[in-house]
C-alpha atoms as a PDB file:
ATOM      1  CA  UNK A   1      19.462  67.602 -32.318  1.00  0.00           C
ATOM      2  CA  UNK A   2      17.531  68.096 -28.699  1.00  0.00           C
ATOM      3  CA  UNK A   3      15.098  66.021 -30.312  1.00  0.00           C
ATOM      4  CA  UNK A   4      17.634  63.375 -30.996  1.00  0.00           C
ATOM      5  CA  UNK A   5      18.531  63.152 -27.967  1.00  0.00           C
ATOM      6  CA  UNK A   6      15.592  63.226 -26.091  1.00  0.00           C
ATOM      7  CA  UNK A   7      14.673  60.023 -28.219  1.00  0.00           C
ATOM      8  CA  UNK A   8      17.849  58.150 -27.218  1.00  0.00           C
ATOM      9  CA  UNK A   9      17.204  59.299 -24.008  1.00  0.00           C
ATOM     10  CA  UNK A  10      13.876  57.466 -24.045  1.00  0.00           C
ATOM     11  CA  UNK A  11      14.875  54.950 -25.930  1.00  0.00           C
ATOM     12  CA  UNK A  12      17.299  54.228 -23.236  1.00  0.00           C
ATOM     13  CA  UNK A  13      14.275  54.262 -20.460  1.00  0.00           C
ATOM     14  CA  UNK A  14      12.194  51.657 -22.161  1.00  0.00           C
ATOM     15  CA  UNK A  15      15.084  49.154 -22.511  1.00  0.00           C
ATOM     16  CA  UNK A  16      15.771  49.989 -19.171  1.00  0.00           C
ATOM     17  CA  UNK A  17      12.041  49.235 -17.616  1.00  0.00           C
ATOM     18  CA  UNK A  18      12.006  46.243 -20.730  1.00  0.00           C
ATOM     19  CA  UNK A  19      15.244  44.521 -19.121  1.00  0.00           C
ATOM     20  CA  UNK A  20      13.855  45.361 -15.343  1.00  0.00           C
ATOM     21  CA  UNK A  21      10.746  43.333 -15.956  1.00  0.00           C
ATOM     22  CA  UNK A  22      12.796  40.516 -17.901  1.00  0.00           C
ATOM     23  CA  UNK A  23      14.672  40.021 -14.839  1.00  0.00           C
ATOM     24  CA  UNK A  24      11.547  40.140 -12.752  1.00  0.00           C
ATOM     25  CA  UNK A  25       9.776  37.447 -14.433  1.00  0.00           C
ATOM     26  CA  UNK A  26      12.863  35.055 -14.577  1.00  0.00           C
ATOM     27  CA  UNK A  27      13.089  35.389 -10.995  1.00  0.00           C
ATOM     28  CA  UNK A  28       9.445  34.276 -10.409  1.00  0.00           C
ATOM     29  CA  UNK A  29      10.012  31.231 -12.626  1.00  0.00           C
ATOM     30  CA  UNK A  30      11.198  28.542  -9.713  1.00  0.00           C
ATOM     31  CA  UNK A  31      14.901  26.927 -10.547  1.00  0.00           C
ATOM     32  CA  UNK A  32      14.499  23.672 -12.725  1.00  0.00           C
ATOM     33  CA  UNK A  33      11.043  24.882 -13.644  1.00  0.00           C
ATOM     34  CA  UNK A  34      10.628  24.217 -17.962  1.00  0.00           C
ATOM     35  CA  UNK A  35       7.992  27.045 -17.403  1.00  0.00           C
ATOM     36  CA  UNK A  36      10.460  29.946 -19.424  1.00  0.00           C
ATOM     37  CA  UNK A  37      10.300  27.153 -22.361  1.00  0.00           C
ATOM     38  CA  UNK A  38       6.990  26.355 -22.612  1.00  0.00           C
ATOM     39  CA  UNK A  39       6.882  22.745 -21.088  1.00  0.00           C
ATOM     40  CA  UNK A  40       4.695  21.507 -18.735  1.00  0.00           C
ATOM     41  CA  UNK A  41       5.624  20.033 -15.383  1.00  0.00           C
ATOM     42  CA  UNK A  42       3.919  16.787 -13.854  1.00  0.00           C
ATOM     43  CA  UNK A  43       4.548  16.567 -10.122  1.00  0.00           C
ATOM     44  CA  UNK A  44       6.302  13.450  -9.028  1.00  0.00           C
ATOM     45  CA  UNK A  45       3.757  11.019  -6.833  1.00  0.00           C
ATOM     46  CA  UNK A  46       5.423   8.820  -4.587  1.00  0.00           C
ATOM     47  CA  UNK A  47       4.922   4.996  -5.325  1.00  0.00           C
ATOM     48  CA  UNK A  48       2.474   3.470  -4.596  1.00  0.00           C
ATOM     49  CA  UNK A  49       3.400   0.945  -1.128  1.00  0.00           C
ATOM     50  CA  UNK A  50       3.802  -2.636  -1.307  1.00  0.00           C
ATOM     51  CA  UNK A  51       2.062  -5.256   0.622  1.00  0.00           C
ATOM     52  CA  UNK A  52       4.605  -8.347   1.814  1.00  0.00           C
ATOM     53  CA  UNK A  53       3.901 -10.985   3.911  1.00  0.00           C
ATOM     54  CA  UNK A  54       6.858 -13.331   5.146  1.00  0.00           C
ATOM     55  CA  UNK A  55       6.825 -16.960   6.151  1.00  0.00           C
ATOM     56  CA  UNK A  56       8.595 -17.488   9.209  1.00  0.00           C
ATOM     57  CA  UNK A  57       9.403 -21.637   8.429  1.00  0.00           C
ATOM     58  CA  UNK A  58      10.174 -21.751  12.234  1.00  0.00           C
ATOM     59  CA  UNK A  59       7.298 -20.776  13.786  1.00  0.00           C
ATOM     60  CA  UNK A  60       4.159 -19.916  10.572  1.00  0.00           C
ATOM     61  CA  UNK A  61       1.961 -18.373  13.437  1.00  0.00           C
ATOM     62  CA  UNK A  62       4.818 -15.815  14.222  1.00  0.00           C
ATOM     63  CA  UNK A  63       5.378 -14.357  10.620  1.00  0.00           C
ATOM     64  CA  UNK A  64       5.052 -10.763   9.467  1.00  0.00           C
ATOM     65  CA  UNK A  65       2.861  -8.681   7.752  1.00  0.00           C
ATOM     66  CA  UNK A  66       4.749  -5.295   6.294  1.00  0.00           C
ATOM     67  CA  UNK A  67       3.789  -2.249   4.430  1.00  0.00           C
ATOM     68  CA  UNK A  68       6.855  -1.130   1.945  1.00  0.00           C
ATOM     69  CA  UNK A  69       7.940   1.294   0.211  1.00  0.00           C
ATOM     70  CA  UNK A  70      11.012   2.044  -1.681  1.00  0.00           C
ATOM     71  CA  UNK A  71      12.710  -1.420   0.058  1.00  0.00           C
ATOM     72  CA  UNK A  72      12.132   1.021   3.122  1.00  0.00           C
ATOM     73  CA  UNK A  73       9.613  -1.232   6.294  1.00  0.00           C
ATOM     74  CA  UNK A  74       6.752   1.914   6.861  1.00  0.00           C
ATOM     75  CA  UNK A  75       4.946  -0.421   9.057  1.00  0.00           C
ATOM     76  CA  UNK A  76       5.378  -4.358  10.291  1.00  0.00           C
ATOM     77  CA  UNK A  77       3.036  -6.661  12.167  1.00  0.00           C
ATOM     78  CA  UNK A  78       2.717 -10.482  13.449  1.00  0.00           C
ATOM     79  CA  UNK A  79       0.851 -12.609  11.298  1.00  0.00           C
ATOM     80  CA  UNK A  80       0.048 -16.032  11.195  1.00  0.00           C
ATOM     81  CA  UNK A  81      -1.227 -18.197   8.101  1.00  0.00           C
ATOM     82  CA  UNK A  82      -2.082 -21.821   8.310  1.00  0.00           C
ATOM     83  CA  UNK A  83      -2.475 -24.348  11.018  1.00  0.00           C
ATOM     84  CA  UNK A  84       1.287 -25.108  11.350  1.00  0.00           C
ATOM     85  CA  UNK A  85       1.504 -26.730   8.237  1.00  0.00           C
ATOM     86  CA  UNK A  86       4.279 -25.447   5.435  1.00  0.00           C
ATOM     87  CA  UNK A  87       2.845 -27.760   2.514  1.00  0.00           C
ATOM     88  CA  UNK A  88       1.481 -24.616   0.343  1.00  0.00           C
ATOM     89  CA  UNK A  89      -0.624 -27.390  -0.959  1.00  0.00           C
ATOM     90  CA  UNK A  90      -3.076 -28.725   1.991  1.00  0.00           C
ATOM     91  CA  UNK A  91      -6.017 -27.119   1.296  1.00  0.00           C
ATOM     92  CA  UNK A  92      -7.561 -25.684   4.769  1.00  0.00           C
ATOM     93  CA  UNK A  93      -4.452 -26.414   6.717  1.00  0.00           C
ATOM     94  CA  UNK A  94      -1.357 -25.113   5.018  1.00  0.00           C
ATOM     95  CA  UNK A  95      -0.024 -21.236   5.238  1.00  0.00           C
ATOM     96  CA  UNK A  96      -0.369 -19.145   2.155  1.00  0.00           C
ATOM     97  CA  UNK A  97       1.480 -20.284  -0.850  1.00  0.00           C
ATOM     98  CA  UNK A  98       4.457 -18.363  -2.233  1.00  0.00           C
ATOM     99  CA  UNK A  99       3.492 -15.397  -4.650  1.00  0.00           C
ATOM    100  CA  UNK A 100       2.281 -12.312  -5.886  1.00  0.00           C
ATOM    101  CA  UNK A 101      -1.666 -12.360  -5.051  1.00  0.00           C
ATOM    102  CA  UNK A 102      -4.147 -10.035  -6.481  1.00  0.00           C
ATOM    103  CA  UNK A 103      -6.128  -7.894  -4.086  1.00  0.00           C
ATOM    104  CA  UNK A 104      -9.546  -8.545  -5.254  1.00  0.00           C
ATOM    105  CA  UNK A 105     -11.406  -6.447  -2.827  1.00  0.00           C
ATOM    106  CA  UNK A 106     -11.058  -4.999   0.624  1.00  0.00           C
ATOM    107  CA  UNK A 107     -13.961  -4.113   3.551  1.00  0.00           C
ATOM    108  CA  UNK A 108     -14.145  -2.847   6.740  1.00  0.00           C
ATOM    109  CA  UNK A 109     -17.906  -5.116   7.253  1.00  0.00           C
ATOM    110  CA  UNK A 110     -17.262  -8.031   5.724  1.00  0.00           C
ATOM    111  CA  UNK A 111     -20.116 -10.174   6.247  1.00  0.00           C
ATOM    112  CA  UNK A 112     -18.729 -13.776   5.345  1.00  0.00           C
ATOM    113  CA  UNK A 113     -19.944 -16.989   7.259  1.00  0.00           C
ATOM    114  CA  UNK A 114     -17.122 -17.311   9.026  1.00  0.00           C
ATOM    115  CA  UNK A 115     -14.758 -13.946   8.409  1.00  0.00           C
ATOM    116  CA  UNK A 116     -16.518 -10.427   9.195  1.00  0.00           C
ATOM    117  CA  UNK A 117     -15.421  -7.030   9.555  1.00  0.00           C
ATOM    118  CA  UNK A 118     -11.561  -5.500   8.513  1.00  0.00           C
ATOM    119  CA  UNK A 119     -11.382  -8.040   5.592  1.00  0.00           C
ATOM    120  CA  UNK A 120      -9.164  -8.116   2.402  1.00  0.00           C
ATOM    121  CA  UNK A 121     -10.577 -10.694  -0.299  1.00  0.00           C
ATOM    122  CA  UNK A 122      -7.801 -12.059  -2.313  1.00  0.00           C
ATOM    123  CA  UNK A 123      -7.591 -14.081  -5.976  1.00  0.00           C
ATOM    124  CA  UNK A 124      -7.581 -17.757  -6.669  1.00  0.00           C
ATOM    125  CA  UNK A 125      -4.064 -18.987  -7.269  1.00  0.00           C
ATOM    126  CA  UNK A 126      -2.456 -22.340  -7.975  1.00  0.00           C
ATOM    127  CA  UNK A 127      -0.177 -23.515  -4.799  1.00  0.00           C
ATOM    128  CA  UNK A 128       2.604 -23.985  -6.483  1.00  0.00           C
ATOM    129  CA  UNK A 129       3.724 -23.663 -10.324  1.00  0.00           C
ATOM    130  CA  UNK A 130       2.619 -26.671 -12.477  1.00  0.00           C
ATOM    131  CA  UNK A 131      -0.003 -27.797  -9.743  1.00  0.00           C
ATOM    132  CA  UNK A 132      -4.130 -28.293 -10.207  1.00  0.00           C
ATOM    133  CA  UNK A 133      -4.373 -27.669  -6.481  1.00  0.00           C
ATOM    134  CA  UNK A 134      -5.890 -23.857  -5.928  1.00  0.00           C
ATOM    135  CA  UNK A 135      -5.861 -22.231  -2.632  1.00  0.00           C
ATOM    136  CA  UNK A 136      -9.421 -20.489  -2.804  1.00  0.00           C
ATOM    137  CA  UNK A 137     -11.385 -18.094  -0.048  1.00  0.00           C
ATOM    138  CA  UNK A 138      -7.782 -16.656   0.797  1.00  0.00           C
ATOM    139  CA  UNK A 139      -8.300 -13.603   2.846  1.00  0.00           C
ATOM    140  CA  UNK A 140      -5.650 -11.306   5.072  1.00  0.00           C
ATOM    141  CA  UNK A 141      -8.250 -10.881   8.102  1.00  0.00           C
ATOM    142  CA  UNK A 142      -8.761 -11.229  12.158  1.00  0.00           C
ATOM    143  CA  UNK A 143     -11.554 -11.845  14.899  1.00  0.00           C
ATOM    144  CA  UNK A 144     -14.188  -9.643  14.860  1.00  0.00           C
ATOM    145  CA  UNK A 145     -17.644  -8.959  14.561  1.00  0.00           C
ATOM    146  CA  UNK A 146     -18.833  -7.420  11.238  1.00  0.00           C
ATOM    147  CA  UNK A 147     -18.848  -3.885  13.197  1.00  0.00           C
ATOM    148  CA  UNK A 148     -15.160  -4.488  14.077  1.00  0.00           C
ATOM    149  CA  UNK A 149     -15.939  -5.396  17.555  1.00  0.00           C
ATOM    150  CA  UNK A 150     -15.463  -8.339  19.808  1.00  0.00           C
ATOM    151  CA  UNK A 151     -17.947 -11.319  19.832  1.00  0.00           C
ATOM    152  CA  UNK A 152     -18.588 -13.377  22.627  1.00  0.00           C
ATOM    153  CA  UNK A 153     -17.565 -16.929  20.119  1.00  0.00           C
ATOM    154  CA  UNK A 154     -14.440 -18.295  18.816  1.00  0.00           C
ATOM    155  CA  UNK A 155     -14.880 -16.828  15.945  1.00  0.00           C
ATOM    156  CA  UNK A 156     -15.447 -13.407  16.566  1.00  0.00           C
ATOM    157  CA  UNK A 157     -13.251 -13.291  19.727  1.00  0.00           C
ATOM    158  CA  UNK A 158      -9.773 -12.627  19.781  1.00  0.00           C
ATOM    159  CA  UNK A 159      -8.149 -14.603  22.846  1.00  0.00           C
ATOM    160  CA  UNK A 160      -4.172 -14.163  21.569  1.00  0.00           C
ATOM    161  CA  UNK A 161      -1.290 -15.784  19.889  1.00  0.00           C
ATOM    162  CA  UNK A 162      -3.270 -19.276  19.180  1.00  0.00           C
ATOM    163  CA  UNK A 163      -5.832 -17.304  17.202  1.00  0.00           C
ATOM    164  CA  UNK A 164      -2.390 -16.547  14.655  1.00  0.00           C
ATOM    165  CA  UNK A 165      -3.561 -19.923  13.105  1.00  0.00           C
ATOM    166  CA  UNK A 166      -5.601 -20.333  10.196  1.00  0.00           C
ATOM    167  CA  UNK A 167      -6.920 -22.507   7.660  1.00  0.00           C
ATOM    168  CA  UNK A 168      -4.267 -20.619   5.471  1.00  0.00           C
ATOM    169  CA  UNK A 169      -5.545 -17.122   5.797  1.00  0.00           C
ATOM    170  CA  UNK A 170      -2.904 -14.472   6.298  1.00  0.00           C
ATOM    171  CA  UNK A 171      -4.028 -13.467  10.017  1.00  0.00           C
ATOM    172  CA  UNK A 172      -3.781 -10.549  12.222  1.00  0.00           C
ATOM    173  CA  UNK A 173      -4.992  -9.280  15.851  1.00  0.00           C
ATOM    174  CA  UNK A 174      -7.833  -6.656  15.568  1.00  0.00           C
ATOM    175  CA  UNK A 175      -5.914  -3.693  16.524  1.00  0.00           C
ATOM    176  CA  UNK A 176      -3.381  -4.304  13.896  1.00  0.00           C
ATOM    177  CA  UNK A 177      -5.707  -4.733  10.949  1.00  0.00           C
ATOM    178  CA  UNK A 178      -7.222  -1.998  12.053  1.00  0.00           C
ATOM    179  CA  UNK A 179      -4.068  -0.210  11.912  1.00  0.00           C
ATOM    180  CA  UNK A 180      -3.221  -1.767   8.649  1.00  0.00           C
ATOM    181  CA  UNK A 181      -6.436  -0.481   6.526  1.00  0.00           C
ATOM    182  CA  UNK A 182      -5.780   3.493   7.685  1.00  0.00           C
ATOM    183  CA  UNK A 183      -2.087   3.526   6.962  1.00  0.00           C
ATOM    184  CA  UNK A 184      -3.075   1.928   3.626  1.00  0.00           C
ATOM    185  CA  UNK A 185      -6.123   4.435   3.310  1.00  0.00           C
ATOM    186  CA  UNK A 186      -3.196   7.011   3.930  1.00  0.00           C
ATOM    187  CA  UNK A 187      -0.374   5.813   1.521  1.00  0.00           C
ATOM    188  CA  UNK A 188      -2.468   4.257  -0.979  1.00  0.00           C
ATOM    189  CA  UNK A 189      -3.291   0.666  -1.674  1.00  0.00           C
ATOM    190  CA  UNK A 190      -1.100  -1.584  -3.416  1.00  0.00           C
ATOM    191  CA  UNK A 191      -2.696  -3.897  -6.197  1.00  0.00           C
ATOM    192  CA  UNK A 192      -0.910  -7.077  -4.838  1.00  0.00           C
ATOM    193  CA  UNK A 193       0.172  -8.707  -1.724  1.00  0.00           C
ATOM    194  CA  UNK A 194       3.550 -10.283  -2.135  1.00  0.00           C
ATOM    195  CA  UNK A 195       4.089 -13.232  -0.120  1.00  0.00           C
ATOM    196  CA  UNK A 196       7.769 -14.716   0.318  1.00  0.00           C
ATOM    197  CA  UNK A 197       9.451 -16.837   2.542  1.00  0.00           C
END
């Protein structure tokens, strides 16, 4: 009979210590976790941000140049595409047409003929649905030197708001490109630039 009951007695202690640890484990298991059933958890990543540029029709050298995310603005800037021109069509003259553009490539030493340093190289795209016309050479870029500093010509000298023209190029001053490429090295780049008007 002692021996009976020093077995419950026992018995008692293990479910006791078995329950204690139970309770000790669910607690480090963090609420919502699928960790007690044997699924795995993948950490939500925020989305990725989205390029947009938009047309100002009133004034194409005093547009803007966002970073998005969400439908939330993270980051705006002027831009300028175009020599004044709103015919998506002019080759050389008219601002950027309408679209979702592929980012081909980006660099922070381009070394083009005419375009060098912050540069982002975009695709070949028709002007306008149905049309043979393609805008080609379509960059977003600025002023610079291929170093990123300012040149002593036209072309690699930033001298202010007339420089917002292009020959269709989305365009920015040097800070602001600057600025652009390390938020984007930040957030992550998007894939496209969307431009609307």
């Amino acid at each position: 009979m002692r021996q009976g009951k020093r077995f419950l007695r026992g018995m008692t202690a293990t479910v006791a210590v078995a329950a204690a640890a139970s309770m000790t484990a669910a607690a480090d298991v963090p609420q919502g976790s699928h960790a007690s059933s044997g699924l795995k958890t993948t950490p939500v990543s925020a989305p990725a941000p989205v390029l947009v540029f938009d047309k100002n029709p009133s004034d194409p050298a005093n547009s803007r140049l966002s970073v998005q995310r969400n439908g939330k603005i993270l980051a705006s800037w002027r831009a300028g595409s175009g020599d004044g021109s709103q015919n998506p069509c002019y080759k050389n003259h008219g601002w950027m047409p309408t679209g979702n553009w592929k980012i081909n490539s980006r660099s922070t030493r381009y070394n083009g003929r005419l375009i060098k340093g912050y540069a982002i190289y975009l695709q070949d795209m028709t002007c306008k649905p149905g049309s043979k016309v393609k805008r080609t050479e379509m960059f977003i870029h600025s002023e610079m030197n291929r170093d990123g500093s300012q040149g002593g010509s036209e072309a690699r000298r930033w001298d202010g708001p007339g420089d917002y023209r292009s020959n269709g190029c989305v365009k920015l001053a040097p800070a602001d490109i600057k600025d652009l490429f390390k938020r984007l090295d930040q957030t992550g780049w998007p894939s496209h630039l969307r431009v609307v008007n």
